[in-house]
C-alpha atoms as a PDB file:
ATOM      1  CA  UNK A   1      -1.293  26.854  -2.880  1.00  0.00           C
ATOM      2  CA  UNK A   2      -0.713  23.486  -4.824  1.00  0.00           C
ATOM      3  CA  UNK A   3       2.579  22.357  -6.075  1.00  0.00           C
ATOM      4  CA  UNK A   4       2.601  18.892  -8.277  1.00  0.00           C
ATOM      5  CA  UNK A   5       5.615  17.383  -8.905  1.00  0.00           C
ATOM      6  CA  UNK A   6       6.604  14.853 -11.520  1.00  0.00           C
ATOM      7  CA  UNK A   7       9.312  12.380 -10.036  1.00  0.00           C
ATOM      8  CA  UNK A   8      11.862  11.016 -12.024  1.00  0.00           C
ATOM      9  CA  UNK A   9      14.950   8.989 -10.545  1.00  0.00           C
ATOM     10  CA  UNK A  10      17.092  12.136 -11.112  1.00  0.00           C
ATOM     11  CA  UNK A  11      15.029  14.863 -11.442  1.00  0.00           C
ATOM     12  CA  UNK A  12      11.731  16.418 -10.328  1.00  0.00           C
ATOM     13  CA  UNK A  13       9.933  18.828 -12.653  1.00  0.00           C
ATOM     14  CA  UNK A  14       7.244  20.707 -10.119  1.00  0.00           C
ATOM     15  CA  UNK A  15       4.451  23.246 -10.731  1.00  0.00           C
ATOM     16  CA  UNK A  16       3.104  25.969  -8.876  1.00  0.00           C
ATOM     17  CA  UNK A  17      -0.897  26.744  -8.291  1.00  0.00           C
ATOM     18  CA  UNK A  18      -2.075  29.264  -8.352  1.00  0.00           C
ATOM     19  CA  UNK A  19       0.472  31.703 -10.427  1.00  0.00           C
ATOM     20  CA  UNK A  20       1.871  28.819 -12.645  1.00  0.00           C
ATOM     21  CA  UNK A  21       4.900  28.876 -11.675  1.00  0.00           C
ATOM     22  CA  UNK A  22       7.459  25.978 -12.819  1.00  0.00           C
ATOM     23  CA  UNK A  23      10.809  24.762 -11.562  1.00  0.00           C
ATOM     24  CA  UNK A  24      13.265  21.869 -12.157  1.00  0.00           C
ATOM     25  CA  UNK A  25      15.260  20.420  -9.373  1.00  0.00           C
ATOM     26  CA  UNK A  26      17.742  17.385  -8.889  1.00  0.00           C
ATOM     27  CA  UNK A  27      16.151  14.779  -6.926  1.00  0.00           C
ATOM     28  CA  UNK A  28      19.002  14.823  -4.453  1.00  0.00           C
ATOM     29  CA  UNK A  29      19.450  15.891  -1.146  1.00  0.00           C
ATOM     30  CA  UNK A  30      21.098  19.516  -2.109  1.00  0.00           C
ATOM     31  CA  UNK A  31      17.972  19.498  -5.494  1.00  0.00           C
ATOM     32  CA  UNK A  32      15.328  19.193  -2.373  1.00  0.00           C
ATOM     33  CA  UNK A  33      17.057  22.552  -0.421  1.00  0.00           C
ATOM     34  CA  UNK A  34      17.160  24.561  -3.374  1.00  0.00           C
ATOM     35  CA  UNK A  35      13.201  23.471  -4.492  1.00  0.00           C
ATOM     36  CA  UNK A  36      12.310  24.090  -0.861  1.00  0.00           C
ATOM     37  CA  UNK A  37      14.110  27.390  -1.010  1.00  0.00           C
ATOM     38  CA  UNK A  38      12.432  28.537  -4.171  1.00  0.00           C
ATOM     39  CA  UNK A  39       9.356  27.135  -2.708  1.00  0.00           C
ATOM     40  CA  UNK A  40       9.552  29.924   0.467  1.00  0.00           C
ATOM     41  CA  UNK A  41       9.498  33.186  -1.740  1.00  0.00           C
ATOM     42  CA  UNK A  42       6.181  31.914  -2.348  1.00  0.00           C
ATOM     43  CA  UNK A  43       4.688  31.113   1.138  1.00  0.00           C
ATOM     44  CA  UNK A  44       5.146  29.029   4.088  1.00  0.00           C
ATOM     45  CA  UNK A  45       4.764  25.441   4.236  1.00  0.00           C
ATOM     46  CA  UNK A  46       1.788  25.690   6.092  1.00  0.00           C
ATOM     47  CA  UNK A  47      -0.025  27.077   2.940  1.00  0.00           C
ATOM     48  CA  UNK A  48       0.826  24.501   0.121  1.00  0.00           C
ATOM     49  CA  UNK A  49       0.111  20.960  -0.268  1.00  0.00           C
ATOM     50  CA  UNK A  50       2.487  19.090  -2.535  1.00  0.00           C
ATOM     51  CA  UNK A  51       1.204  16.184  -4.454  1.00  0.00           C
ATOM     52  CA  UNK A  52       3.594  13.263  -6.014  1.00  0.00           C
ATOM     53  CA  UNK A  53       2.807  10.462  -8.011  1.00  0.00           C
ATOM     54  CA  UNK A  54       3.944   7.286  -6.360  1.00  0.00           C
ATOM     55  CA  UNK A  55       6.880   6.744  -8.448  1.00  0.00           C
ATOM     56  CA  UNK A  56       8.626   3.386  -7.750  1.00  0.00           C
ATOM     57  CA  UNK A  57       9.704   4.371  -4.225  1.00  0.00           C
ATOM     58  CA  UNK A  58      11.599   7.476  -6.060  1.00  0.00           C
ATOM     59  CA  UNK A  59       9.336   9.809  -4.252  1.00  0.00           C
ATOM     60  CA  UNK A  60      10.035   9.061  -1.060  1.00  0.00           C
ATOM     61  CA  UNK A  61      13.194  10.521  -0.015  1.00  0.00           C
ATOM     62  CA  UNK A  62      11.994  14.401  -1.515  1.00  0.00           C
ATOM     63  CA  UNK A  63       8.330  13.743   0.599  1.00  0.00           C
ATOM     64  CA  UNK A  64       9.728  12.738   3.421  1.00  0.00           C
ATOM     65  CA  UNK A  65      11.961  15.702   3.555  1.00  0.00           C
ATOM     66  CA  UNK A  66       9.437  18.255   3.181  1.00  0.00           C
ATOM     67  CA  UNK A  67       6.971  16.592   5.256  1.00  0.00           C
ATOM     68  CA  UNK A  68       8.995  17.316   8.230  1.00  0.00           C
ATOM     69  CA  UNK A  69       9.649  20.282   7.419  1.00  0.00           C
ATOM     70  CA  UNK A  70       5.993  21.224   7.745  1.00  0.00           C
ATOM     71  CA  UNK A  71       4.360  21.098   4.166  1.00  0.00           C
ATOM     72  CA  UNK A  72       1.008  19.174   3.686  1.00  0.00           C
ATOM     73  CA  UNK A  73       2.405  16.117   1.645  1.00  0.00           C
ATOM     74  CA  UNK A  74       0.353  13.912  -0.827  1.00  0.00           C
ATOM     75  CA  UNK A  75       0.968  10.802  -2.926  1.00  0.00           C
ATOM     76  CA  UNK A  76      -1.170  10.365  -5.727  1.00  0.00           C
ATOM     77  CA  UNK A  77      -2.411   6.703  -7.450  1.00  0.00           C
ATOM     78  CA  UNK A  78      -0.530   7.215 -10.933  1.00  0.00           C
ATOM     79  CA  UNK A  79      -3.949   5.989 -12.820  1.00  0.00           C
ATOM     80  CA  UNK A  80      -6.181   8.407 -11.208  1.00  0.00           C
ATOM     81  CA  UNK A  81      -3.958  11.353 -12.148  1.00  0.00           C
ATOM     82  CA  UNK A  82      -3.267   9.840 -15.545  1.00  0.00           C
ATOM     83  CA  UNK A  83      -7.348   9.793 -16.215  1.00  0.00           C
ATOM     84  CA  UNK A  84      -7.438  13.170 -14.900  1.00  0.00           C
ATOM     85  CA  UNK A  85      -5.784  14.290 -17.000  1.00  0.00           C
ATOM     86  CA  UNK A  86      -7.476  12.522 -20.183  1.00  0.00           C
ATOM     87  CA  UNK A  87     -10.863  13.630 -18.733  1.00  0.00           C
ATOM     88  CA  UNK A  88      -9.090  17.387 -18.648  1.00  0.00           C
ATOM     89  CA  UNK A  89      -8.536  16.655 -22.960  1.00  0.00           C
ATOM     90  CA  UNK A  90      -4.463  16.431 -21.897  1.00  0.00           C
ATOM     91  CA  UNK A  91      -3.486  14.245 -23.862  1.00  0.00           C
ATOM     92  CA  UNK A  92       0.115  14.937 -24.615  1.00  0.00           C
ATOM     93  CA  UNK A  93       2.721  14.168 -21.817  1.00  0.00           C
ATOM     94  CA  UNK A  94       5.829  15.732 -20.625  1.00  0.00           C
ATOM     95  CA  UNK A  95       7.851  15.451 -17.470  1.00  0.00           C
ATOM     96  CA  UNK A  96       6.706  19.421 -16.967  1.00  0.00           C
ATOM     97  CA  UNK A  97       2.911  19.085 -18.065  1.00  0.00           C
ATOM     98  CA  UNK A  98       2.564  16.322 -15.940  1.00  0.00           C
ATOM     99  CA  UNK A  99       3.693  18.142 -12.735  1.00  0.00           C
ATOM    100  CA  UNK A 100       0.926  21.046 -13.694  1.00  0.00           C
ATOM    101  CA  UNK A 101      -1.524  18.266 -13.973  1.00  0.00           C
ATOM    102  CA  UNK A 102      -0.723  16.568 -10.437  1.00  0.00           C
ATOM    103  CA  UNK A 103      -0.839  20.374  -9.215  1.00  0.00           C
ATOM    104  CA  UNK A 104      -4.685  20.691 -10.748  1.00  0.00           C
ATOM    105  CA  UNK A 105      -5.328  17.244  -9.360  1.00  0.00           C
ATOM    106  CA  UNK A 106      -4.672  18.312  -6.097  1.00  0.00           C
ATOM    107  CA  UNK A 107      -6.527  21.888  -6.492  1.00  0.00           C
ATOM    108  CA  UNK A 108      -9.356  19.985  -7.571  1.00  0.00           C
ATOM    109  CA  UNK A 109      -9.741  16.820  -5.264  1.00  0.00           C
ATOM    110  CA  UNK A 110      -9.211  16.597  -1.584  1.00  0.00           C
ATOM    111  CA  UNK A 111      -6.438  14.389  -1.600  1.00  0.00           C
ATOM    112  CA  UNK A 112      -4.890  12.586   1.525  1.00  0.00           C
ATOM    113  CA  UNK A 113      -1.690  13.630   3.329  1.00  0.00           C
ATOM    114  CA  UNK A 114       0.817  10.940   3.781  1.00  0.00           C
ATOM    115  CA  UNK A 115       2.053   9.689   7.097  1.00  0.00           C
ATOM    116  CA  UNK A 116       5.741   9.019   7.264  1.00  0.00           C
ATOM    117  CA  UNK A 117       6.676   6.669  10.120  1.00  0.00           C
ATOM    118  CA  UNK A 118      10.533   4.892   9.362  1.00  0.00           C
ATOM    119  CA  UNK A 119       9.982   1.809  11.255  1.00  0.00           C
ATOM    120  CA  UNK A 120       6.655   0.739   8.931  1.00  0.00           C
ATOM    121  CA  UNK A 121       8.514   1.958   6.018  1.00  0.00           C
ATOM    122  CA  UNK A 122      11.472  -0.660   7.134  1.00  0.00           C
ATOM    123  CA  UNK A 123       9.001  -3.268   8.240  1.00  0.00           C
ATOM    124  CA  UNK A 124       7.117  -3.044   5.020  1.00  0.00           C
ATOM    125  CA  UNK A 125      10.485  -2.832   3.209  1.00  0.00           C
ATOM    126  CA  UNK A 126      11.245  -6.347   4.965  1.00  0.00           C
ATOM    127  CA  UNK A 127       7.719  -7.642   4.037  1.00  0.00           C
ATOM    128  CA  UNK A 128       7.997  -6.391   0.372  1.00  0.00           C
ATOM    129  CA  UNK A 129      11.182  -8.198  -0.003  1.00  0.00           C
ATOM    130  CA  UNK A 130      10.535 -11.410   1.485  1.00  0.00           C
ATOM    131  CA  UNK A 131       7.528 -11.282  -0.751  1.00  0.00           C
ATOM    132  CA  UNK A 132       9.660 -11.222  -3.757  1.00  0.00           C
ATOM    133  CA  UNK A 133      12.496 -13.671  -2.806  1.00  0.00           C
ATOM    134  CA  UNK A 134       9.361 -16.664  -2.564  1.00  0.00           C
ATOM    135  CA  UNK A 135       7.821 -15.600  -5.500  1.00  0.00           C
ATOM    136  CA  UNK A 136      11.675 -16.152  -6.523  1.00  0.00           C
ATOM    137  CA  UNK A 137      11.364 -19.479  -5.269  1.00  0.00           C
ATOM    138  CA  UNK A 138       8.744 -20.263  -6.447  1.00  0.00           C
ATOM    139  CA  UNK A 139       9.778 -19.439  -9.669  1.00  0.00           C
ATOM    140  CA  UNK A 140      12.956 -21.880  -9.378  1.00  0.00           C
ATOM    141  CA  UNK A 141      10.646 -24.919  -7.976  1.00  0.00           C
ATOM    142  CA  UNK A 142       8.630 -24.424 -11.632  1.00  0.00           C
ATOM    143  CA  UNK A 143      11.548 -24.377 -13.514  1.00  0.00           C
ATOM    144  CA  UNK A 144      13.494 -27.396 -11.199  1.00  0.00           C
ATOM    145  CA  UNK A 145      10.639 -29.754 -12.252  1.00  0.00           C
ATOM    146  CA  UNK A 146      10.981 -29.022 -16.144  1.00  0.00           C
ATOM    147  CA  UNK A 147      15.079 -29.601 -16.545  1.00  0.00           C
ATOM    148  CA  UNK A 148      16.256 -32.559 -17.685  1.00  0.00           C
ATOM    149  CA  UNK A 149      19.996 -31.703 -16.912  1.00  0.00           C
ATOM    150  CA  UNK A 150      21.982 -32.652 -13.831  1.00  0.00           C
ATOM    151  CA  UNK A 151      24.302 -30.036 -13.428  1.00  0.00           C
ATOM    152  CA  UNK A 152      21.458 -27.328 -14.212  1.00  0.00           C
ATOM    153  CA  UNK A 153      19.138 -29.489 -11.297  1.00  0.00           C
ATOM    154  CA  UNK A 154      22.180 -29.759  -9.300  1.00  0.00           C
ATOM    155  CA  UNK A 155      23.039 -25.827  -9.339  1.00  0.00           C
ATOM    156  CA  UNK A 156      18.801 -25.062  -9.202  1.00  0.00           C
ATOM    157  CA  UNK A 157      18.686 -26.437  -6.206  1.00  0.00           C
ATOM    158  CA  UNK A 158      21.556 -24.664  -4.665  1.00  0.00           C
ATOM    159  CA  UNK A 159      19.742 -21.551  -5.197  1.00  0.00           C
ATOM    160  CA  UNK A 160      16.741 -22.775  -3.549  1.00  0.00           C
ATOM    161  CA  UNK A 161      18.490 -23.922  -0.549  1.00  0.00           C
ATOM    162  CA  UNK A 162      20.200 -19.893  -0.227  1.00  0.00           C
ATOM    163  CA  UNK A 163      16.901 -18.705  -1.040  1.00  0.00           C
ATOM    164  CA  UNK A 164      15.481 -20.461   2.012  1.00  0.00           C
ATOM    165  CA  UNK A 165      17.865 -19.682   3.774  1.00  0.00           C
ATOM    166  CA  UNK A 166      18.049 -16.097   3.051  1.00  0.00           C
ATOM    167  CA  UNK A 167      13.975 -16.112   3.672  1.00  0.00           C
ATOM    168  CA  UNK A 168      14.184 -17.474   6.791  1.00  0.00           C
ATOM    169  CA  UNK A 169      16.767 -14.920   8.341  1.00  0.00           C
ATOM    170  CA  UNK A 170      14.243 -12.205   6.880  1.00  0.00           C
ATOM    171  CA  UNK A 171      11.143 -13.806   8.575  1.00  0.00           C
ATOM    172  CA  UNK A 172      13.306 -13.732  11.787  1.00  0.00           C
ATOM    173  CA  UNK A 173      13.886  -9.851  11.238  1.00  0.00           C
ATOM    174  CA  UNK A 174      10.761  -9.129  10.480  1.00  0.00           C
ATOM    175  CA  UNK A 175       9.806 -10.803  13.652  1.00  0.00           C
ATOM    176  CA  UNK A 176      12.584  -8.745  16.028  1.00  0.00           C
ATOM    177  CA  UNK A 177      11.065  -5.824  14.285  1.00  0.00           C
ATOM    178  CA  UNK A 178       7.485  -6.381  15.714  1.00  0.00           C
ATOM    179  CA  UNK A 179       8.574  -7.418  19.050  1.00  0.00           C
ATOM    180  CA  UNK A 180      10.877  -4.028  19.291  1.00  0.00           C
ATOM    181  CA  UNK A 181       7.176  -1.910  18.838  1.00  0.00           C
ATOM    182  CA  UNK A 182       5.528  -1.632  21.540  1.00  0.00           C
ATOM    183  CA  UNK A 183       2.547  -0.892  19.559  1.00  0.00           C
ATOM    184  CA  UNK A 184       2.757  -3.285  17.443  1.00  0.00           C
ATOM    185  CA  UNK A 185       2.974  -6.278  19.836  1.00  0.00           C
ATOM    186  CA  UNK A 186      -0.196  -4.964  21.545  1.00  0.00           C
ATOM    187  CA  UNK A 187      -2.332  -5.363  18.227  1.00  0.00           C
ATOM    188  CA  UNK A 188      -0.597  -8.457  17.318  1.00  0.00           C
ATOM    189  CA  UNK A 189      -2.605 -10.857  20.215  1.00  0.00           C
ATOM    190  CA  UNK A 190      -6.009  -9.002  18.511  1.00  0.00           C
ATOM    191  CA  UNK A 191      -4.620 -10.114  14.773  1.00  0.00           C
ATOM    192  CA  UNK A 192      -4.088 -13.739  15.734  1.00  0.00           C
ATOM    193  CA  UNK A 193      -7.138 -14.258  17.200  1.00  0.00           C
ATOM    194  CA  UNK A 194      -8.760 -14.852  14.013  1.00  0.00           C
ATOM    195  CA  UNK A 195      -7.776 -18.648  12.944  1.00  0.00           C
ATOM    196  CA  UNK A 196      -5.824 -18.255   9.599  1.00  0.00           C
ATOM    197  CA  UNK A 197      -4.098 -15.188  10.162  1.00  0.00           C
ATOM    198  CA  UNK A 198      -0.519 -16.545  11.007  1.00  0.00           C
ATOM    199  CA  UNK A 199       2.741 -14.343  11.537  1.00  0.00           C
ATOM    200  CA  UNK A 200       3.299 -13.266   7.700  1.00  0.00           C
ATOM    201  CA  UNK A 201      -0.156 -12.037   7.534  1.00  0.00           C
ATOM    202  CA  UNK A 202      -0.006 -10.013  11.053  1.00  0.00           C
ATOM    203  CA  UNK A 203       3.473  -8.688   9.278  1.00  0.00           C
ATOM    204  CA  UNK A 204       1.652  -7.738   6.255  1.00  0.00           C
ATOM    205  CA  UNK A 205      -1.138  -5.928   7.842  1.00  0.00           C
ATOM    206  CA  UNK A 206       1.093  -4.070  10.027  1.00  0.00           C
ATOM    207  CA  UNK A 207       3.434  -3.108   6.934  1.00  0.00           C
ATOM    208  CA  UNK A 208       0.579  -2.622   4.600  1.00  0.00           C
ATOM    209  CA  UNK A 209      -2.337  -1.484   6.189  1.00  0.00           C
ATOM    210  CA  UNK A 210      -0.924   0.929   9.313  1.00  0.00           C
ATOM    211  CA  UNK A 211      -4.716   2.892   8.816  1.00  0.00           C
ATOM    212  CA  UNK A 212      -5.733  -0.499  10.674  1.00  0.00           C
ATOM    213  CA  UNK A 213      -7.529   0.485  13.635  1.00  0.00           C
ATOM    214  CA  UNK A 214      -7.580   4.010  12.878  1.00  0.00           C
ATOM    215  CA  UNK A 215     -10.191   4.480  10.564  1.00  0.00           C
ATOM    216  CA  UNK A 216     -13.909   3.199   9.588  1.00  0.00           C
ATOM    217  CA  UNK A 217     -14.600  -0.086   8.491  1.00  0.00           C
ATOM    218  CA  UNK A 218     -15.796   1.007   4.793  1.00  0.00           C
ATOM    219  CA  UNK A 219     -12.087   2.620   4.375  1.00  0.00           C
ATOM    220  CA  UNK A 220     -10.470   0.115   5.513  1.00  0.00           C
ATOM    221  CA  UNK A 221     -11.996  -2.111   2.720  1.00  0.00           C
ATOM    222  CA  UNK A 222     -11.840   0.340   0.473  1.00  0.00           C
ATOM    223  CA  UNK A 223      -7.983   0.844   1.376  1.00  0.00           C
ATOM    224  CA  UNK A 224      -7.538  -3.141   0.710  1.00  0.00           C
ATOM    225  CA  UNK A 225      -9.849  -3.278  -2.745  1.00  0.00           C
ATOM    226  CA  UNK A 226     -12.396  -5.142  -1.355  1.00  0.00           C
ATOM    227  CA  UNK A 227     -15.328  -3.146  -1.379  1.00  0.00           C
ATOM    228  CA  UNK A 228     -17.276  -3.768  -4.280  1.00  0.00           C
ATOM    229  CA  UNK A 229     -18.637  -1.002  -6.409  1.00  0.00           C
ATOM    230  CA  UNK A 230     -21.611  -0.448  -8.324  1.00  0.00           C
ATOM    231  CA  UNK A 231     -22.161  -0.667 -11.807  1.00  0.00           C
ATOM    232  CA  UNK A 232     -25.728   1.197 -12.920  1.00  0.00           C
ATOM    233  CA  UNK A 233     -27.072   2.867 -15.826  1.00  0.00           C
ATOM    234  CA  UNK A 234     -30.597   3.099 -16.871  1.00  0.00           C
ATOM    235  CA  UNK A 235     -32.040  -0.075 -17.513  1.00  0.00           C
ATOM    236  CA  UNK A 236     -28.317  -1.889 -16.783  1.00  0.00           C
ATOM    237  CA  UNK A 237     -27.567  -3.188 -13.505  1.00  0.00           C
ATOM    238  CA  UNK A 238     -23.998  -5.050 -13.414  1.00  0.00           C
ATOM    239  CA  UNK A 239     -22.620  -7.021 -10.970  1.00  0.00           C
ATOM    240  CA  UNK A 240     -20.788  -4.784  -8.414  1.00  0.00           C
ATOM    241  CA  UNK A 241     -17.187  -5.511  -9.070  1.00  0.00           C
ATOM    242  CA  UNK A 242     -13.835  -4.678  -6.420  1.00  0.00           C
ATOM    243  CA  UNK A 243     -11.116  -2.566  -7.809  1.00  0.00           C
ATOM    244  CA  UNK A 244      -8.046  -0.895  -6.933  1.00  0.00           C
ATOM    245  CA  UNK A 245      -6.292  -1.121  -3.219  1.00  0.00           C
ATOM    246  CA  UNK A 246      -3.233  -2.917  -2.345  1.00  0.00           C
ATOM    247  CA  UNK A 247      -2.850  -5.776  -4.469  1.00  0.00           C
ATOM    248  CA  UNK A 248       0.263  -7.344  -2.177  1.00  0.00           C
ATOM    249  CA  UNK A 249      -2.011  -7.137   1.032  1.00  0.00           C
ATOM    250  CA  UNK A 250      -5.149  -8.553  -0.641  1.00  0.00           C
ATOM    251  CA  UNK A 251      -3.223 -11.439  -1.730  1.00  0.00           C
ATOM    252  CA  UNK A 252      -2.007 -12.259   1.747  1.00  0.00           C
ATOM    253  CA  UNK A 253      -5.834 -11.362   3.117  1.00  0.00           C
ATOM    254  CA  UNK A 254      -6.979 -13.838   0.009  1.00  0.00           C
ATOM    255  CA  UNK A 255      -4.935 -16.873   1.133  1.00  0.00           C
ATOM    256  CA  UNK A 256      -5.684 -15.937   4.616  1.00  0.00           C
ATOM    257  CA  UNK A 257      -9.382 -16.154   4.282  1.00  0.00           C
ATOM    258  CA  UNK A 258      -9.086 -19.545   2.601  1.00  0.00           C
ATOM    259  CA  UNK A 259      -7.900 -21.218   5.581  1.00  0.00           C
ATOM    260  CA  UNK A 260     -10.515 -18.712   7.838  1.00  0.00           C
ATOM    261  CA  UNK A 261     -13.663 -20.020   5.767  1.00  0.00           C
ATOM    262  CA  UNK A 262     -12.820 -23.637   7.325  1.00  0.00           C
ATOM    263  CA  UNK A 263     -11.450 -22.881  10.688  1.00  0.00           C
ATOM    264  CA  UNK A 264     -12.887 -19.754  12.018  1.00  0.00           C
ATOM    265  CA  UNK A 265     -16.303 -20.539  14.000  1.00  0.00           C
ATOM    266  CA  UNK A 266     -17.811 -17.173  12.819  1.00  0.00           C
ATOM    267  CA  UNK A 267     -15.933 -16.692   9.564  1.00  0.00           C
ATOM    268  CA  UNK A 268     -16.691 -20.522   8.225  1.00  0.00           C
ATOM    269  CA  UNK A 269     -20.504 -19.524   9.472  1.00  0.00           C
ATOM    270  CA  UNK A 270     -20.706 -16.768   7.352  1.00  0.00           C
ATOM    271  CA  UNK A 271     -18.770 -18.013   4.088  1.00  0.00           C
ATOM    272  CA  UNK A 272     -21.579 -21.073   4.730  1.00  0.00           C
ATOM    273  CA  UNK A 273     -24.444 -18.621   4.712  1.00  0.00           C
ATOM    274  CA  UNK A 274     -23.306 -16.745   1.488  1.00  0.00           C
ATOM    275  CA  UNK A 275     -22.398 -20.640  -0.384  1.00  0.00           C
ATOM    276  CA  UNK A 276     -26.094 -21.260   0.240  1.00  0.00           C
ATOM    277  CA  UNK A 277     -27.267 -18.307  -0.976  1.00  0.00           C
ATOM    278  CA  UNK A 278     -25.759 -19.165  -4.218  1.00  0.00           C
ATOM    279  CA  UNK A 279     -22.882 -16.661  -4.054  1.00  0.00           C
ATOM    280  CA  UNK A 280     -19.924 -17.990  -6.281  1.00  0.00           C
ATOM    281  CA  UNK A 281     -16.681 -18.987  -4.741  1.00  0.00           C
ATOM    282  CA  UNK A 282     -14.272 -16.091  -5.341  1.00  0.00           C
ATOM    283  CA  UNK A 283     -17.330 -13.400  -4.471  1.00  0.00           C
ATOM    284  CA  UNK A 284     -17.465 -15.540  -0.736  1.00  0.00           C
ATOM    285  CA  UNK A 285     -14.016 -15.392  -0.717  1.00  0.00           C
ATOM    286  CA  UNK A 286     -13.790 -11.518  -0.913  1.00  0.00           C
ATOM    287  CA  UNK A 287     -17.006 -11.081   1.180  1.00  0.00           C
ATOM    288  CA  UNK A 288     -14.942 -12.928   4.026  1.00  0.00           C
ATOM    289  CA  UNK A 289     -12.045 -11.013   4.067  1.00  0.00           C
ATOM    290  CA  UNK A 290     -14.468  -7.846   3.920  1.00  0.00           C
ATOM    291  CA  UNK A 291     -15.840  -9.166   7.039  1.00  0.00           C
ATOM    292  CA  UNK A 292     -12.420 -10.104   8.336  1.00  0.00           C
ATOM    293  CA  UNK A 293     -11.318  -6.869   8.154  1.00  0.00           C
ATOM    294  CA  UNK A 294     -14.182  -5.293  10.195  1.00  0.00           C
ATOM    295  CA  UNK A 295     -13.506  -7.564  12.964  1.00  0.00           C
ATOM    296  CA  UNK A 296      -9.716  -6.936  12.762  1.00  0.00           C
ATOM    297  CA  UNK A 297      -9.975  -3.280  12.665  1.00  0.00           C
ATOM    298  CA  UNK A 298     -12.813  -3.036  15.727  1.00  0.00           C
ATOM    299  CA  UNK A 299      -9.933  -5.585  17.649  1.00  0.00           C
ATOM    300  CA  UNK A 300      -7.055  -3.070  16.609  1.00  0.00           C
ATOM    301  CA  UNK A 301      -8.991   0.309  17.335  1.00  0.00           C
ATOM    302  CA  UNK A 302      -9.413  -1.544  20.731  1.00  0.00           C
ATOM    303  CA  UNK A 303      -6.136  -2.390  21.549  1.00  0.00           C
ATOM    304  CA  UNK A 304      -4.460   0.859  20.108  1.00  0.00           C
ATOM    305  CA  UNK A 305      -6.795   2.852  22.787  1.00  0.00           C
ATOM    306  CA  UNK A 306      -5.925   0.436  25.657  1.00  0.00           C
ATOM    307  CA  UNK A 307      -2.072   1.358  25.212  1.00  0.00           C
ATOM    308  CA  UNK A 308      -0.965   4.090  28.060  1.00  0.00           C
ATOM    309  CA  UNK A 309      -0.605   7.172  26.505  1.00  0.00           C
ATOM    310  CA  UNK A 310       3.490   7.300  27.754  1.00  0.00           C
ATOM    311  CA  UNK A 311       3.656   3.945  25.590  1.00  0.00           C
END
């Protein structure tokens, strides 16, 4: 059986296949007992899979719940549901056709379960929201350098100086919260030994990209965006282009590569080799961090298997 269910920040409208059967719950602690109890006079957990949309971190608490207590739990890219649907000729959208659409989706594709481990989802909390207090910053230096006013300079740069502050205390947390993992600080030596990969990028990928290590190399790329796809039909051959993946992570990966291409004995080698093949400069750019991820995840895979088992 597949349940879908729409996610809303106070409610979640969810849809039974097969049978069709539909049900509204709060999204609250007490909402997710009564769904799950409504959801057991129909089978046990070991027989559905319940797909969410990932809905602005909404979802979380309600999949987390039933994923421990034994249901199959997906979360579904918004756009591939949405274009699903379209492809289906739905076109009109409620809170309660949507939730029978997510259920089809996951009748109809094999869809991935989620992994829910709480110290990623704190580390990549951390990550997240260091991310957004520099773009903050960087926001405030833009503006700083426009204003003509003293008081508004003076009090701009009193908000940068808390900002930094504020970011440095997080990049010390983040820090405590990689030494505290055991396996974590065995795949962070592997990480750093590729020159341009400092700490926030070994944070990243260890918030971002926890699949690092555990699964093929054309995944892993995939996973990131960075596998380009192609574009053919009949006598048309476009260029293959990247899509989708985690946009934060690829932007770390992208700066990351940058200082990689010039440093990195094997890395600068190969960005070299595709420059003189006439490659342009973003394509090289992509194609390194493609290539930096293989090496990182055959480095990780190592390391994760050399841990002891009681580790």
């Amino acid at each position: 059986m597949f349940v879908g269910i729409d996610v809303s920040k106070d409610a979640l409208d969810v849809h039974l296949l097969p049978g069709n059967a539909s049900w509204r719950a709060d999204n609250t602690e007490q909402g997710w007992k009564q769904l799950m109890a409504w959801l057991q006079r129909h089978g046990e957990p070991a027989q559905i899979t319940i797909a969410l949309e990932a809905s602005g971190g909404f979802e979380k608490g309600c999949a987390r719940k039933f994923a421990e207590a034994g249901y199959t739990v997906s979360i579904l890219d918004p756009v591939r549901v949405r274009r699903f649907a379209e492809a289906a000729g739905q076109f009109a959208k409620t809170d309660a056709i949507d939730a029978r659409v997510i259920a089809r989706f996951a009748q109809t594709f094999t869809t991935t379960p989620a992994v829910f481990d709480q110290a990623t989802e704190r580390l990549a909390e951390t990550v997240r929201w260091r991310r957004q207090l520099i773009e903050q910053k960087t926001a405030l230096d833009n503006q700083l350098r426009g204003l003509t006013s003293t008081s508004l300079r003076r009090a701009t740069r009193g908000l940068l100086t808390r900002l930094e502050t504020l970011i440095e205390r997080i990049s010390d947390e983040i820090a405590k919260q990689i030494q505290a993992n055991p396996a974590w600080t065995a795949v962070t030596k592997p990480i750093h030994s590729i020159k341009g990969v400092g700490p926030v990028t070994v944070a990243t990928l260890l918030a971002e990209l926890p699949e690092l290590g555990r699964l093929d190399r054309r995944k892993i790329a995939a996973l990131v965006g960075v596998c380009p796809y192609t574009r053919q039909s009949g006598k048309s051959d476009a260029k293959r282009m990247i899509r989708g993946g985690r946009l934060g992570l690829r932007n770390a990966l992208y700066m990351a590569a940058l200082t990689a291409m010039r440093y990195d004995p094997t890395l600068k080698a190969f960005s070299e080799r595709l420059r003189a093949a006439g490659k342009p400069g973003k394509v090289a750019v992509v194609a390194v961090i493609h290539k930096m991820l293989t090496i990182l995840n055959a480095r990780v895979r190592d390391a994760l298997a050399a841990i002891p088992t009681n580790t």
